[in-house]
Every structure is written in structure tokens, then in C-alpha cells.
C-alpha atoms as a PDB file:
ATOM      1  CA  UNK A   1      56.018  26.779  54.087  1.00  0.00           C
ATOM      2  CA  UNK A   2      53.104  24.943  56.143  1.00  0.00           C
ATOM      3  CA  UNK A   3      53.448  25.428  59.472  1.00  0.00           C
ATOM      4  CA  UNK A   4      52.017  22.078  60.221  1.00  0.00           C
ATOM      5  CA  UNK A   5      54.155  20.726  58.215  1.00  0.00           C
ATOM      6  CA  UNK A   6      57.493  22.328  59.863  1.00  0.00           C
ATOM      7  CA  UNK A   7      56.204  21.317  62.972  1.00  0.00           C
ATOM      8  CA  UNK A   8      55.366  17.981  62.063  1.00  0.00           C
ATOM      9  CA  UNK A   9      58.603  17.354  60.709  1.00  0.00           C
ATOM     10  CA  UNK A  10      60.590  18.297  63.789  1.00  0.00           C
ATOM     11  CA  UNK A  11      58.574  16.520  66.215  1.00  0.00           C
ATOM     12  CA  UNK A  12      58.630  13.392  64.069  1.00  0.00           C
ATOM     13  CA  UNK A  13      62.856  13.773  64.169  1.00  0.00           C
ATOM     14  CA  UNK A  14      62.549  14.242  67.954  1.00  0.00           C
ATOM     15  CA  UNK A  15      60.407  10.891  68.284  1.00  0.00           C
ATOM     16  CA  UNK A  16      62.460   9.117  66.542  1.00  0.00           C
ATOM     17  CA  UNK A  17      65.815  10.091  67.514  1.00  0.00           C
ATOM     18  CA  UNK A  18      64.364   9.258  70.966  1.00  0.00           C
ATOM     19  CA  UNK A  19      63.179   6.277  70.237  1.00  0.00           C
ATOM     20  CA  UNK A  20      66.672   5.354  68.733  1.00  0.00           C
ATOM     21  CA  UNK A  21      68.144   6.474  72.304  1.00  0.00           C
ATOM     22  CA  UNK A  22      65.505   4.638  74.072  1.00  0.00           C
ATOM     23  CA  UNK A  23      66.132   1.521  72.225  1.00  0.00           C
ATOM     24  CA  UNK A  24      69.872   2.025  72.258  1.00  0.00           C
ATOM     25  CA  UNK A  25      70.384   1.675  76.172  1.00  0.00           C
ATOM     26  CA  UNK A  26      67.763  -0.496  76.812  1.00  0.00           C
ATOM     27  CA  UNK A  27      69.428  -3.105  73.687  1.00  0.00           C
ATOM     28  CA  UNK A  28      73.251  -2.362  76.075  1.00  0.00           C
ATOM     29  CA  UNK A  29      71.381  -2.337  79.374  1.00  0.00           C
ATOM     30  CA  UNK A  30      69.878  -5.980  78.269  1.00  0.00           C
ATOM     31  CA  UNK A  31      73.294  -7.078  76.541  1.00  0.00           C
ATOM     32  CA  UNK A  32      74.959  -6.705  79.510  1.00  0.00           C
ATOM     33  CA  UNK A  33      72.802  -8.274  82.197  1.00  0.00           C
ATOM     34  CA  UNK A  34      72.654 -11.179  80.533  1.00  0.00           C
ATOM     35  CA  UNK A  35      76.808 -11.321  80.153  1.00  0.00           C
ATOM     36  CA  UNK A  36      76.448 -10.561  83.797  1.00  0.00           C
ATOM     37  CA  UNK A  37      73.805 -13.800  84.498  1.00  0.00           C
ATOM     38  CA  UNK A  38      75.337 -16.015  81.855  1.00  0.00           C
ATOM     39  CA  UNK A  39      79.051 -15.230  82.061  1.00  0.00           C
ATOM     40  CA  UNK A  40      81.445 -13.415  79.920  1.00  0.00           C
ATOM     41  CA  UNK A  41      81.760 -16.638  77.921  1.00  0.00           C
ATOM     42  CA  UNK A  42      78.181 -15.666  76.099  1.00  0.00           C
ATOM     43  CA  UNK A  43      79.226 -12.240  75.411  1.00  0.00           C
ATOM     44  CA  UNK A  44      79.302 -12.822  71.748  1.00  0.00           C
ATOM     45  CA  UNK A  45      76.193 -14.585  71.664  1.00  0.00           C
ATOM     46  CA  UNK A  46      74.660 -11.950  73.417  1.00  0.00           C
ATOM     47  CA  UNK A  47      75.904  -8.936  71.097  1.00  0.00           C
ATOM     48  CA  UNK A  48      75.319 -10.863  67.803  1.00  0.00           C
ATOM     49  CA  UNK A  49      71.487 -12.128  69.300  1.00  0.00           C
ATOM     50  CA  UNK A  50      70.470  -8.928  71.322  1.00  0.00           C
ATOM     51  CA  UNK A  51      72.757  -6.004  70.828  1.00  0.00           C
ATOM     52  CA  UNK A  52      73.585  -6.033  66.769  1.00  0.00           C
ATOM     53  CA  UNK A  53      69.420  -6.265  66.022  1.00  0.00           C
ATOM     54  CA  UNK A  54      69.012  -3.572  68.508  1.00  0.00           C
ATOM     55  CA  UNK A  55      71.579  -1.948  66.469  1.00  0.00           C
ATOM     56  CA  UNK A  56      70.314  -2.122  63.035  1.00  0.00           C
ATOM     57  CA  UNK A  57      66.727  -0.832  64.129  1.00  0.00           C
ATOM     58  CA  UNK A  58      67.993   1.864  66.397  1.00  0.00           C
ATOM     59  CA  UNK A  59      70.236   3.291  62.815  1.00  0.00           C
ATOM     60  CA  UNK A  60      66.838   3.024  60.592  1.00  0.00           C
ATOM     61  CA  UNK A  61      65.352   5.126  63.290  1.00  0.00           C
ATOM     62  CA  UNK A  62      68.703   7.938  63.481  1.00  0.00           C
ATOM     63  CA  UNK A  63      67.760   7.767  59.569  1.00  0.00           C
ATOM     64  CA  UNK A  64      64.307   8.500  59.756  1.00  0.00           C
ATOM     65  CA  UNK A  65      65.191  10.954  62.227  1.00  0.00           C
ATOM     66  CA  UNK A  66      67.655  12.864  61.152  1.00  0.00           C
ATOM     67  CA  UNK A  67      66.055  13.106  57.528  1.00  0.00           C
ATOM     68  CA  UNK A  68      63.011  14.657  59.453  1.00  0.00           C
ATOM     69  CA  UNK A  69      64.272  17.379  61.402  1.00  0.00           C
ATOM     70  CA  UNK A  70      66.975  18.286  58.312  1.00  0.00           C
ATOM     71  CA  UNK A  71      63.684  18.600  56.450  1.00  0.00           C
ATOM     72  CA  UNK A  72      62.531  20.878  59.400  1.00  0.00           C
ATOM     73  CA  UNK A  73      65.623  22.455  59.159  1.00  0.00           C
ATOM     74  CA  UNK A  74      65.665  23.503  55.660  1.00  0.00           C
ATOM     75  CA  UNK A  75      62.482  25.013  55.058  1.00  0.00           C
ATOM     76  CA  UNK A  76      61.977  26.101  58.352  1.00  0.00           C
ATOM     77  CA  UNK A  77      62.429  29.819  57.270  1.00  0.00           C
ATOM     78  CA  UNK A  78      60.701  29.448  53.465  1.00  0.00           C
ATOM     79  CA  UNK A  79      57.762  31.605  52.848  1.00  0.00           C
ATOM     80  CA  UNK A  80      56.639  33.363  49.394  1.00  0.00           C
ATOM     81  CA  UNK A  81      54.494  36.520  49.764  1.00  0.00           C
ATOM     82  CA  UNK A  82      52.889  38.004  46.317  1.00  0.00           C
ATOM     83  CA  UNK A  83      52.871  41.569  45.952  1.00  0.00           C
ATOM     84  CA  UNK A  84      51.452  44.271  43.710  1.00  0.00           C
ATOM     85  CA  UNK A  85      54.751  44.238  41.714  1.00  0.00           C
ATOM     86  CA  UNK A  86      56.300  41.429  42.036  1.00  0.00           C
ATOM     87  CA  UNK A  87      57.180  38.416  44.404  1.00  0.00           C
ATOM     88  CA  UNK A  88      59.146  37.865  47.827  1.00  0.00           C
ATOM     89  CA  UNK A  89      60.888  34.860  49.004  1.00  0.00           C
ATOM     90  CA  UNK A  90      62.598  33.497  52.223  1.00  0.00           C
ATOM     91  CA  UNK A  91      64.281  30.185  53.279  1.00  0.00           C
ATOM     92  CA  UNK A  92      67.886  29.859  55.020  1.00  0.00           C
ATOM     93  CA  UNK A  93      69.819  31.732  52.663  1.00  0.00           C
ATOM     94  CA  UNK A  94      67.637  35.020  53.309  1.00  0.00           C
ATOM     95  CA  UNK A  95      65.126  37.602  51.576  1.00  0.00           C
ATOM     96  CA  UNK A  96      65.252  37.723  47.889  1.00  0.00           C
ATOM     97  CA  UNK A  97      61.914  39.985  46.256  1.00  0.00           C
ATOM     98  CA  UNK A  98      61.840  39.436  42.567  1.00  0.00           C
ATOM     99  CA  UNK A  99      59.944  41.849  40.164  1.00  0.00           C
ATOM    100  CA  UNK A 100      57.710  40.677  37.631  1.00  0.00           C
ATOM    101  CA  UNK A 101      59.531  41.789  35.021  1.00  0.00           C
ATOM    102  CA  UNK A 102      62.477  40.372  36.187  1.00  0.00           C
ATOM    103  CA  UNK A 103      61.474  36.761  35.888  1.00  0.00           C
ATOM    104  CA  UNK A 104      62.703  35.066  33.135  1.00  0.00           C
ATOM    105  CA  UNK A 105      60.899  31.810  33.258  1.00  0.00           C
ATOM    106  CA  UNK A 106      58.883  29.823  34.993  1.00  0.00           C
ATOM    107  CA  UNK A 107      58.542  25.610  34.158  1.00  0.00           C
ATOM    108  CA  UNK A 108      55.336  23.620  36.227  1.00  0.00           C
ATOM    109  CA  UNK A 109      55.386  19.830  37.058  1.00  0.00           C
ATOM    110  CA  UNK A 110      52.252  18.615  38.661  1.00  0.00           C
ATOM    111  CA  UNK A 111      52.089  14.808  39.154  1.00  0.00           C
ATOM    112  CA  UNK A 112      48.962  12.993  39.806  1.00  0.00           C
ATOM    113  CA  UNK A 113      50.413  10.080  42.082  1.00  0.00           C
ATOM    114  CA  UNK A 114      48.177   6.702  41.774  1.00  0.00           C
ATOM    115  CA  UNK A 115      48.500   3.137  43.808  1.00  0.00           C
ATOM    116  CA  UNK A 116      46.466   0.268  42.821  1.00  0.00           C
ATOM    117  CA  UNK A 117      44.573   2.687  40.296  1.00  0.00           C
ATOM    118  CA  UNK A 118      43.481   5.044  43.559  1.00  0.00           C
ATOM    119  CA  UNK A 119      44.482   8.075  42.893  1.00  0.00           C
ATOM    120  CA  UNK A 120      46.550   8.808  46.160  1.00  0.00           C
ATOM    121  CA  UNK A 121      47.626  12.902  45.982  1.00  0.00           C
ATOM    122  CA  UNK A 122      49.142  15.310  43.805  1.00  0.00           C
ATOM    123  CA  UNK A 123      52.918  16.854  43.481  1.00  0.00           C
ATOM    124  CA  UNK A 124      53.680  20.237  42.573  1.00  0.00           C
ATOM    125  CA  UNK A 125      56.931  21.774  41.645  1.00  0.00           C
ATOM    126  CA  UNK A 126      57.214  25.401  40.530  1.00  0.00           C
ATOM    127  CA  UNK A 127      60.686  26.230  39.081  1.00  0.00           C
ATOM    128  CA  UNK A 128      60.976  29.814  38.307  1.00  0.00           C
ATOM    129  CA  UNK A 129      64.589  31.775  37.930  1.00  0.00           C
ATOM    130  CA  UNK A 130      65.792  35.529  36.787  1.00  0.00           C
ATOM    131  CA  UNK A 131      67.673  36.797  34.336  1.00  0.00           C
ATOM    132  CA  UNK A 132      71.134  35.993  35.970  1.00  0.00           C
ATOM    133  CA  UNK A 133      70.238  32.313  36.230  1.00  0.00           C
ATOM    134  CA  UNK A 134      69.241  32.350  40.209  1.00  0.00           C
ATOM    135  CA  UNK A 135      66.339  30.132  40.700  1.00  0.00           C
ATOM    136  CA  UNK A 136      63.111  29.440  43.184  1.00  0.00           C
ATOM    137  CA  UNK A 137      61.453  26.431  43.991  1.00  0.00           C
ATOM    138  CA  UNK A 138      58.012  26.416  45.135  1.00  0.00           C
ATOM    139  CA  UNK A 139      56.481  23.208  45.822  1.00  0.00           C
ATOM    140  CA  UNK A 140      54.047  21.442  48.008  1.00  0.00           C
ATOM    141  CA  UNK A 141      55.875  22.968  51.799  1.00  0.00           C
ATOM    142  CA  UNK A 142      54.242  26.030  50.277  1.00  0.00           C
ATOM    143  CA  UNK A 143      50.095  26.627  51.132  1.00  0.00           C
ATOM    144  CA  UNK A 144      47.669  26.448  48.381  1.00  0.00           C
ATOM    145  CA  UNK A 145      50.970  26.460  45.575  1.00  0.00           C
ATOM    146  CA  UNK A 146      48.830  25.664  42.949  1.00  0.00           C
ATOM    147  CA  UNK A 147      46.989  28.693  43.794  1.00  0.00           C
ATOM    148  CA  UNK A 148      50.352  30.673  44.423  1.00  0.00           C
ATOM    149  CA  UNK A 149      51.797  29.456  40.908  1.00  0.00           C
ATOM    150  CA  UNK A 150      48.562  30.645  38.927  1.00  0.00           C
ATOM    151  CA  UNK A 151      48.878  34.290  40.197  1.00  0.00           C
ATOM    152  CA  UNK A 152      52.215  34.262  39.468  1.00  0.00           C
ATOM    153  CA  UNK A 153      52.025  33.092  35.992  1.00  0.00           C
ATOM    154  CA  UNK A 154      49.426  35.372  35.322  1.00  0.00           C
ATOM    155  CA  UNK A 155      51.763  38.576  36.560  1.00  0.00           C
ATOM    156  CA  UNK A 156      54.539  37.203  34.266  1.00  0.00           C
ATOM    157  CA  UNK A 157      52.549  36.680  30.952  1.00  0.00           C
ATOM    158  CA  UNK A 158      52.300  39.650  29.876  1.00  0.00           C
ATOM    159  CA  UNK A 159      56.203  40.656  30.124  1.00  0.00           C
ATOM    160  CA  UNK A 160      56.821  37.144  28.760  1.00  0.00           C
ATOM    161  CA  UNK A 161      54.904  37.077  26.282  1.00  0.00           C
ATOM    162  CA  UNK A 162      55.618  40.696  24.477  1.00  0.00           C
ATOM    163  CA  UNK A 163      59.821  39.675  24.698  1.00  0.00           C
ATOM    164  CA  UNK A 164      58.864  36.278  22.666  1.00  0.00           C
ATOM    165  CA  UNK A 165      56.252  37.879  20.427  1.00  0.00           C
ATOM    166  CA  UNK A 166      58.710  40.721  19.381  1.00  0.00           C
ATOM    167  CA  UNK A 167      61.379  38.749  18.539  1.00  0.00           C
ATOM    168  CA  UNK A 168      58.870  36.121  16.743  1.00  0.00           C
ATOM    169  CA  UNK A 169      57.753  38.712  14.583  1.00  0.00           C
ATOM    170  CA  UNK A 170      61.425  40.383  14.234  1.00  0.00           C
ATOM    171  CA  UNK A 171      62.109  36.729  12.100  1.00  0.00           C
ATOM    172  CA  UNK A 172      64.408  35.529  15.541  1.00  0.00           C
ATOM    173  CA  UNK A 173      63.866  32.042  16.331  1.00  0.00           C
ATOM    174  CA  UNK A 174      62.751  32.029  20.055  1.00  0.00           C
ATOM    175  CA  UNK A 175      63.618  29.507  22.669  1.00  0.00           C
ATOM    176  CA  UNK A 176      61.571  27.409  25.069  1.00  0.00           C
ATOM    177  CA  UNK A 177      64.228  25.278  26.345  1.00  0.00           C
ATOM    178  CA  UNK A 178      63.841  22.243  24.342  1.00  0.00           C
ATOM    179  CA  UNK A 179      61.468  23.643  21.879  1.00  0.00           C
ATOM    180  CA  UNK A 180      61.783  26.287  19.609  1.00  0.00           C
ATOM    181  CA  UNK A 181      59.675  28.514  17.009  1.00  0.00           C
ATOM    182  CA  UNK A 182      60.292  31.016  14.459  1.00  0.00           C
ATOM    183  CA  UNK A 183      58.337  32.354  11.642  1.00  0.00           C
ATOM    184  CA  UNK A 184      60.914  30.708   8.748  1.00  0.00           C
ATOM    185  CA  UNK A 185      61.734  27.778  10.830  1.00  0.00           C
ATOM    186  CA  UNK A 186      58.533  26.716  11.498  1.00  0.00           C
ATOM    187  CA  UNK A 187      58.523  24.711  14.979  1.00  0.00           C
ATOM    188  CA  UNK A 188      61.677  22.011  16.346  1.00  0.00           C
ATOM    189  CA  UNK A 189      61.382  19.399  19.420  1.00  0.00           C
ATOM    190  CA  UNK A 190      62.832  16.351  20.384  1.00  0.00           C
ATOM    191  CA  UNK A 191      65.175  17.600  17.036  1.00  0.00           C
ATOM    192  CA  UNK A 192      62.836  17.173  15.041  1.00  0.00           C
ATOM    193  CA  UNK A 193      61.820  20.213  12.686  1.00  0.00           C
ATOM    194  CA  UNK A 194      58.268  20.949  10.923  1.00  0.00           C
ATOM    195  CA  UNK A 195      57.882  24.048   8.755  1.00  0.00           C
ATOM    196  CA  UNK A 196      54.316  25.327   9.621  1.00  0.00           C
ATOM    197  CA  UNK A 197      53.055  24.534   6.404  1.00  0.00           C
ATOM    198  CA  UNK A 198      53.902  20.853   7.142  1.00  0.00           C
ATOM    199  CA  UNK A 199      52.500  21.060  10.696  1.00  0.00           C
ATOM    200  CA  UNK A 200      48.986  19.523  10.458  1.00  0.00           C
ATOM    201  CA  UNK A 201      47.954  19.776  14.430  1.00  0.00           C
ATOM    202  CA  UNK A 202      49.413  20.658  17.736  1.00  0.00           C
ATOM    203  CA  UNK A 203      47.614  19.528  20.679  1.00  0.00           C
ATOM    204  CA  UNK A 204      48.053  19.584  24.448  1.00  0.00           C
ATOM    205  CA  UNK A 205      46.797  15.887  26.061  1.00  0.00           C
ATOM    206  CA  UNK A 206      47.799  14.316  29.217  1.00  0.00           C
ATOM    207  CA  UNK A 207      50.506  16.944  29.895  1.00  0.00           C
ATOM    208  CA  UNK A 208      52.050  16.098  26.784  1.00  0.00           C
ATOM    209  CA  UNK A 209      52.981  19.135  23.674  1.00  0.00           C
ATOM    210  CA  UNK A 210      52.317  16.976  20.733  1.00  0.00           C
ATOM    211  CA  UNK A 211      52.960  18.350  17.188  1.00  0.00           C
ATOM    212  CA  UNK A 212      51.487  15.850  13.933  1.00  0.00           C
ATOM    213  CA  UNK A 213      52.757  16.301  10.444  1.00  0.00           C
ATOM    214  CA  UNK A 214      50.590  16.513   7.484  1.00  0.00           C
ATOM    215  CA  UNK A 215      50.011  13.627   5.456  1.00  0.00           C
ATOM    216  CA  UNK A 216      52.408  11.784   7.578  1.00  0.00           C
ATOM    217  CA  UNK A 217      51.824   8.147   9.524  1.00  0.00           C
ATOM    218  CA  UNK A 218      51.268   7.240  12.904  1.00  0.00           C
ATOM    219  CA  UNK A 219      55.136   8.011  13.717  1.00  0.00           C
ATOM    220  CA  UNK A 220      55.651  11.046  11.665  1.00  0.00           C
ATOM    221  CA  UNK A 221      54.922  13.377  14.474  1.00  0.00           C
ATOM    222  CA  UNK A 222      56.363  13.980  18.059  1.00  0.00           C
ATOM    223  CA  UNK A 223      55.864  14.764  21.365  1.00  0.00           C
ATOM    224  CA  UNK A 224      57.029  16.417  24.637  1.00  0.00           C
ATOM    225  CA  UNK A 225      56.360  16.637  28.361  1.00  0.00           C
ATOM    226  CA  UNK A 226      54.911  20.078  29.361  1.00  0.00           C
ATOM    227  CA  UNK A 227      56.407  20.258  32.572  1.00  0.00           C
ATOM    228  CA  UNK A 228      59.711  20.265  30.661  1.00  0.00           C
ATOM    229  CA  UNK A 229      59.029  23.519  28.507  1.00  0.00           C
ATOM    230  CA  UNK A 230      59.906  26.772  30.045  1.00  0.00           C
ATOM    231  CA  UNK A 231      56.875  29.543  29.684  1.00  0.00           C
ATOM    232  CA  UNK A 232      54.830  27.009  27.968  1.00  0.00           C
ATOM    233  CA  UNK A 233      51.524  29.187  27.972  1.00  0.00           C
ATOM    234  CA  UNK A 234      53.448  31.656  25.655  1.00  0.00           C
ATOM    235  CA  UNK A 235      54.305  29.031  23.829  1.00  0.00           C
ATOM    236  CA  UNK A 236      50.865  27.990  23.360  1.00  0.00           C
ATOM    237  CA  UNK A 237      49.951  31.399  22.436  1.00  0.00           C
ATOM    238  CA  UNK A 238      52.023  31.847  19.734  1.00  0.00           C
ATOM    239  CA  UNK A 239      51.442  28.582  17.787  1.00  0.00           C
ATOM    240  CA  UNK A 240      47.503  29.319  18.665  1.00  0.00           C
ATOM    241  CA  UNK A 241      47.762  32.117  16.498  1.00  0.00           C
ATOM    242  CA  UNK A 242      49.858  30.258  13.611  1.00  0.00           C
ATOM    243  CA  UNK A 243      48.321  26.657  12.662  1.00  0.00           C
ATOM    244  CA  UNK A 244      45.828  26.701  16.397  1.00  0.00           C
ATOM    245  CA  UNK A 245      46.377  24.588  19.176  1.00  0.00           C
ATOM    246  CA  UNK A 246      43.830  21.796  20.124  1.00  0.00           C
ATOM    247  CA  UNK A 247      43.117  20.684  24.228  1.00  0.00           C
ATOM    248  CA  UNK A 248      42.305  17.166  24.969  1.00  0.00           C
END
């Protein structure tokens, strides 16, 4: 994880759980001076005027604070290190390593964030998990992720991509999560099924898989978020070398 940004986080909690404190005792220490100079028989006035405002700002500031240095907290011990064969991974729970081989799949969501048509940042989460289930998030706490997830997906490929091919060509139908392809099945999403013969494009635009039936109308196709597709660039592969696949 960024340093920065672990650091940042935990001196933003401090600030503002002292800020909360601050604003506590001086909201109590005011409360009750003016009970003191105005007599007990203002002492409601004087909590619902003084004391219950004080109250309500000094709890958004525990909130802010507390979700800061949890933040700090939990990823205060992540770090990913890429080696020759494979990849290792920290955070509270302890070391895992993970061999390349021993990934099963990887999914990538990378959001372009926009506000008043400015483009304002970009999000990246990196899901990737074994063959027991046990998963790894890498997202934007990480350094350069973008560049981290590249490398990675480029050590998986090739183990990826020879398990699919092989049972592709064995006449299994092989699973992307919600998508699937086989060679007699021809190619299902969103539950909807085209044998390849019937398939008259596949394209990749704006992050979205999008498969177009021959000789059908503007409907007759469908479509489905990338980010959602486990291994998608085998994916891709494959139907490139059955009907092509068209960027853009």
C-alpha cells in the first residue's frame, strides 16, 4: 500500500478525533458556565442551544475519524511484491505467495470517475483468487496497480489460456463466469445463446463484450460489462480465432 496514503489516513483520524475532543469540552465547558451565570433554570436551554449542536458536529467528526484510522488500520500491513514465479501478498491476516500457475482467475474494474463532464480520477480494482476459492484484492492503496495488474496478467496468460484452449478443443464448454464458449455451443451471455455460425460480430467498446447476430435487428444481439468476466483476455483470444473480435 502507499505509504503516503497510510500515513495520511492515520493522521487525518488523529485530527479529527481531536478535534471531536477539542470541541467536546469546550461545547460542556461553555454549557456549563452559562448554567453557572444564568442559573440552573436555563439548563435546558443551554444543552438544547449550545451543548446538543456541539454534539452532533463533534459525532460527524468521531465518524470521519474513526473511518480514517480503521482505513489506516486495515491496510496498514498490505504490500504485493512480483516475483520470478509467482506473486507475494501481505495485509493483517499475514504472508500468502501465490504461484502463477496457481491462479485461477483474475477479473479488472477500472472506472473513469467524471463531475460536471471533468474527468476527476480513475478506480482500479484487481480481483484475483486460487484454485481453493481464496481471493486478493489489489486496488488503488497499491503503487502504480495498473502497472502491477498488467505484469500479472501477463504471467498468468499463458497457464490460463492452455487450461481453456484444451478443453475448448476437447468439445468442453468452458466457463468465464457469466459467459461461456464451446465449439458445439457456440457462445452464451446474459442467457442468451448464438451458435457461431449465427454470430455476425463480437466487439469490445467502452468496456462493454458485445456479441451481434447475423441478419438480426437492432435488439437481436447482447452485451456485457468486461470488468464482470473472469480471464477476459483468454476469452478474447479464443473467439479471435473463431468469428474475430473487433476493438472500438
Amino acid at each position: 500500500m502507499k505509504k503516503s496514503s497510510k500515513v495520511g489516513n492515520l493522521i487525518g483520524g488523529l485530527i479529527s478525533m481531536g478535534i471531536a475532543g477539542v470541541g467536546f469540552l469546550g461545547g460542556a465547558f461553555v454549557t456549563i458556565s452559562n448554567i453557572n451565570k444564568y442559573g440552573p433554570a436555563t439548563t435546558t436551554s443551554q444543552l438544547q442551544n449550545v451543548m446538543l449542536p456541539v454534539l452532533c458536529v463533534t459525532a460527524v467528526f468521531l465518524l470521519i475519524g474513526f473511518a480514517a484510522l480503521w482505513g489506516a488500520y486495515s491496510n496498514w500491513k498490505k504490500a504485493a511484491v512480483l516475483y520470478q514465479e509467482g506473486l507475494g501478498y501481505s495485509d493483517n491476516k499475514g504472508v500468502r505467495s501465490l504461484r502463477w500457475e496457481q491462479i485461477a482467475g483474475m477479473t479488472s474494474a477500472v472506472t473513469k470517475h467524471y463531475r460536471n463532464g471533468i474527468y476527476t480520477g480513475t478506480t482500479h480494482i484487481y480481483t484475483l483468487w486460487d484454485r481453493e476459492g481464496s481471493k486478493i484484492v489489489l486496488n488503488d492503496v497499491f503503487p502504480k496497480v495498473e502497472e502491477l495488474a498488467n505484469i500479472i496478467r501477463e504471467k498468468i496468460f499463458p497457464y490460463l489460456y492452455k487450461s481453456a484452449a484444451d478443453r475448448y478443443n476437447a468439445g468442453q464448454i468452458v466457463q468465464f463466469g457469466p459467459v461461456s464458449i464451446s465449439k458445439s455451443e457456440g457462445i452464451t451471455l446474459q442467457k442468451k445463446s448464438y451458435k457461431w455460425d449465427e454470430v455476425s460480430q463480437v466487439n469490445v467498446q467502452q468496456g462493454l463484450l458485445k456479441v451481434a447476430k447475423k441478419g438480426g435487428g437492432w435488439f437481436s444481439g447482447t452485451n456485457l460489462a468486461i470488468s464482470t468476466i473472469p480471464n477476459y483476455e483468454v476469452l478474447l483470444s479464443i473467439i479471435n480465432q473463431v468469428v474475430g473480435v473487433k476493438a472500438g
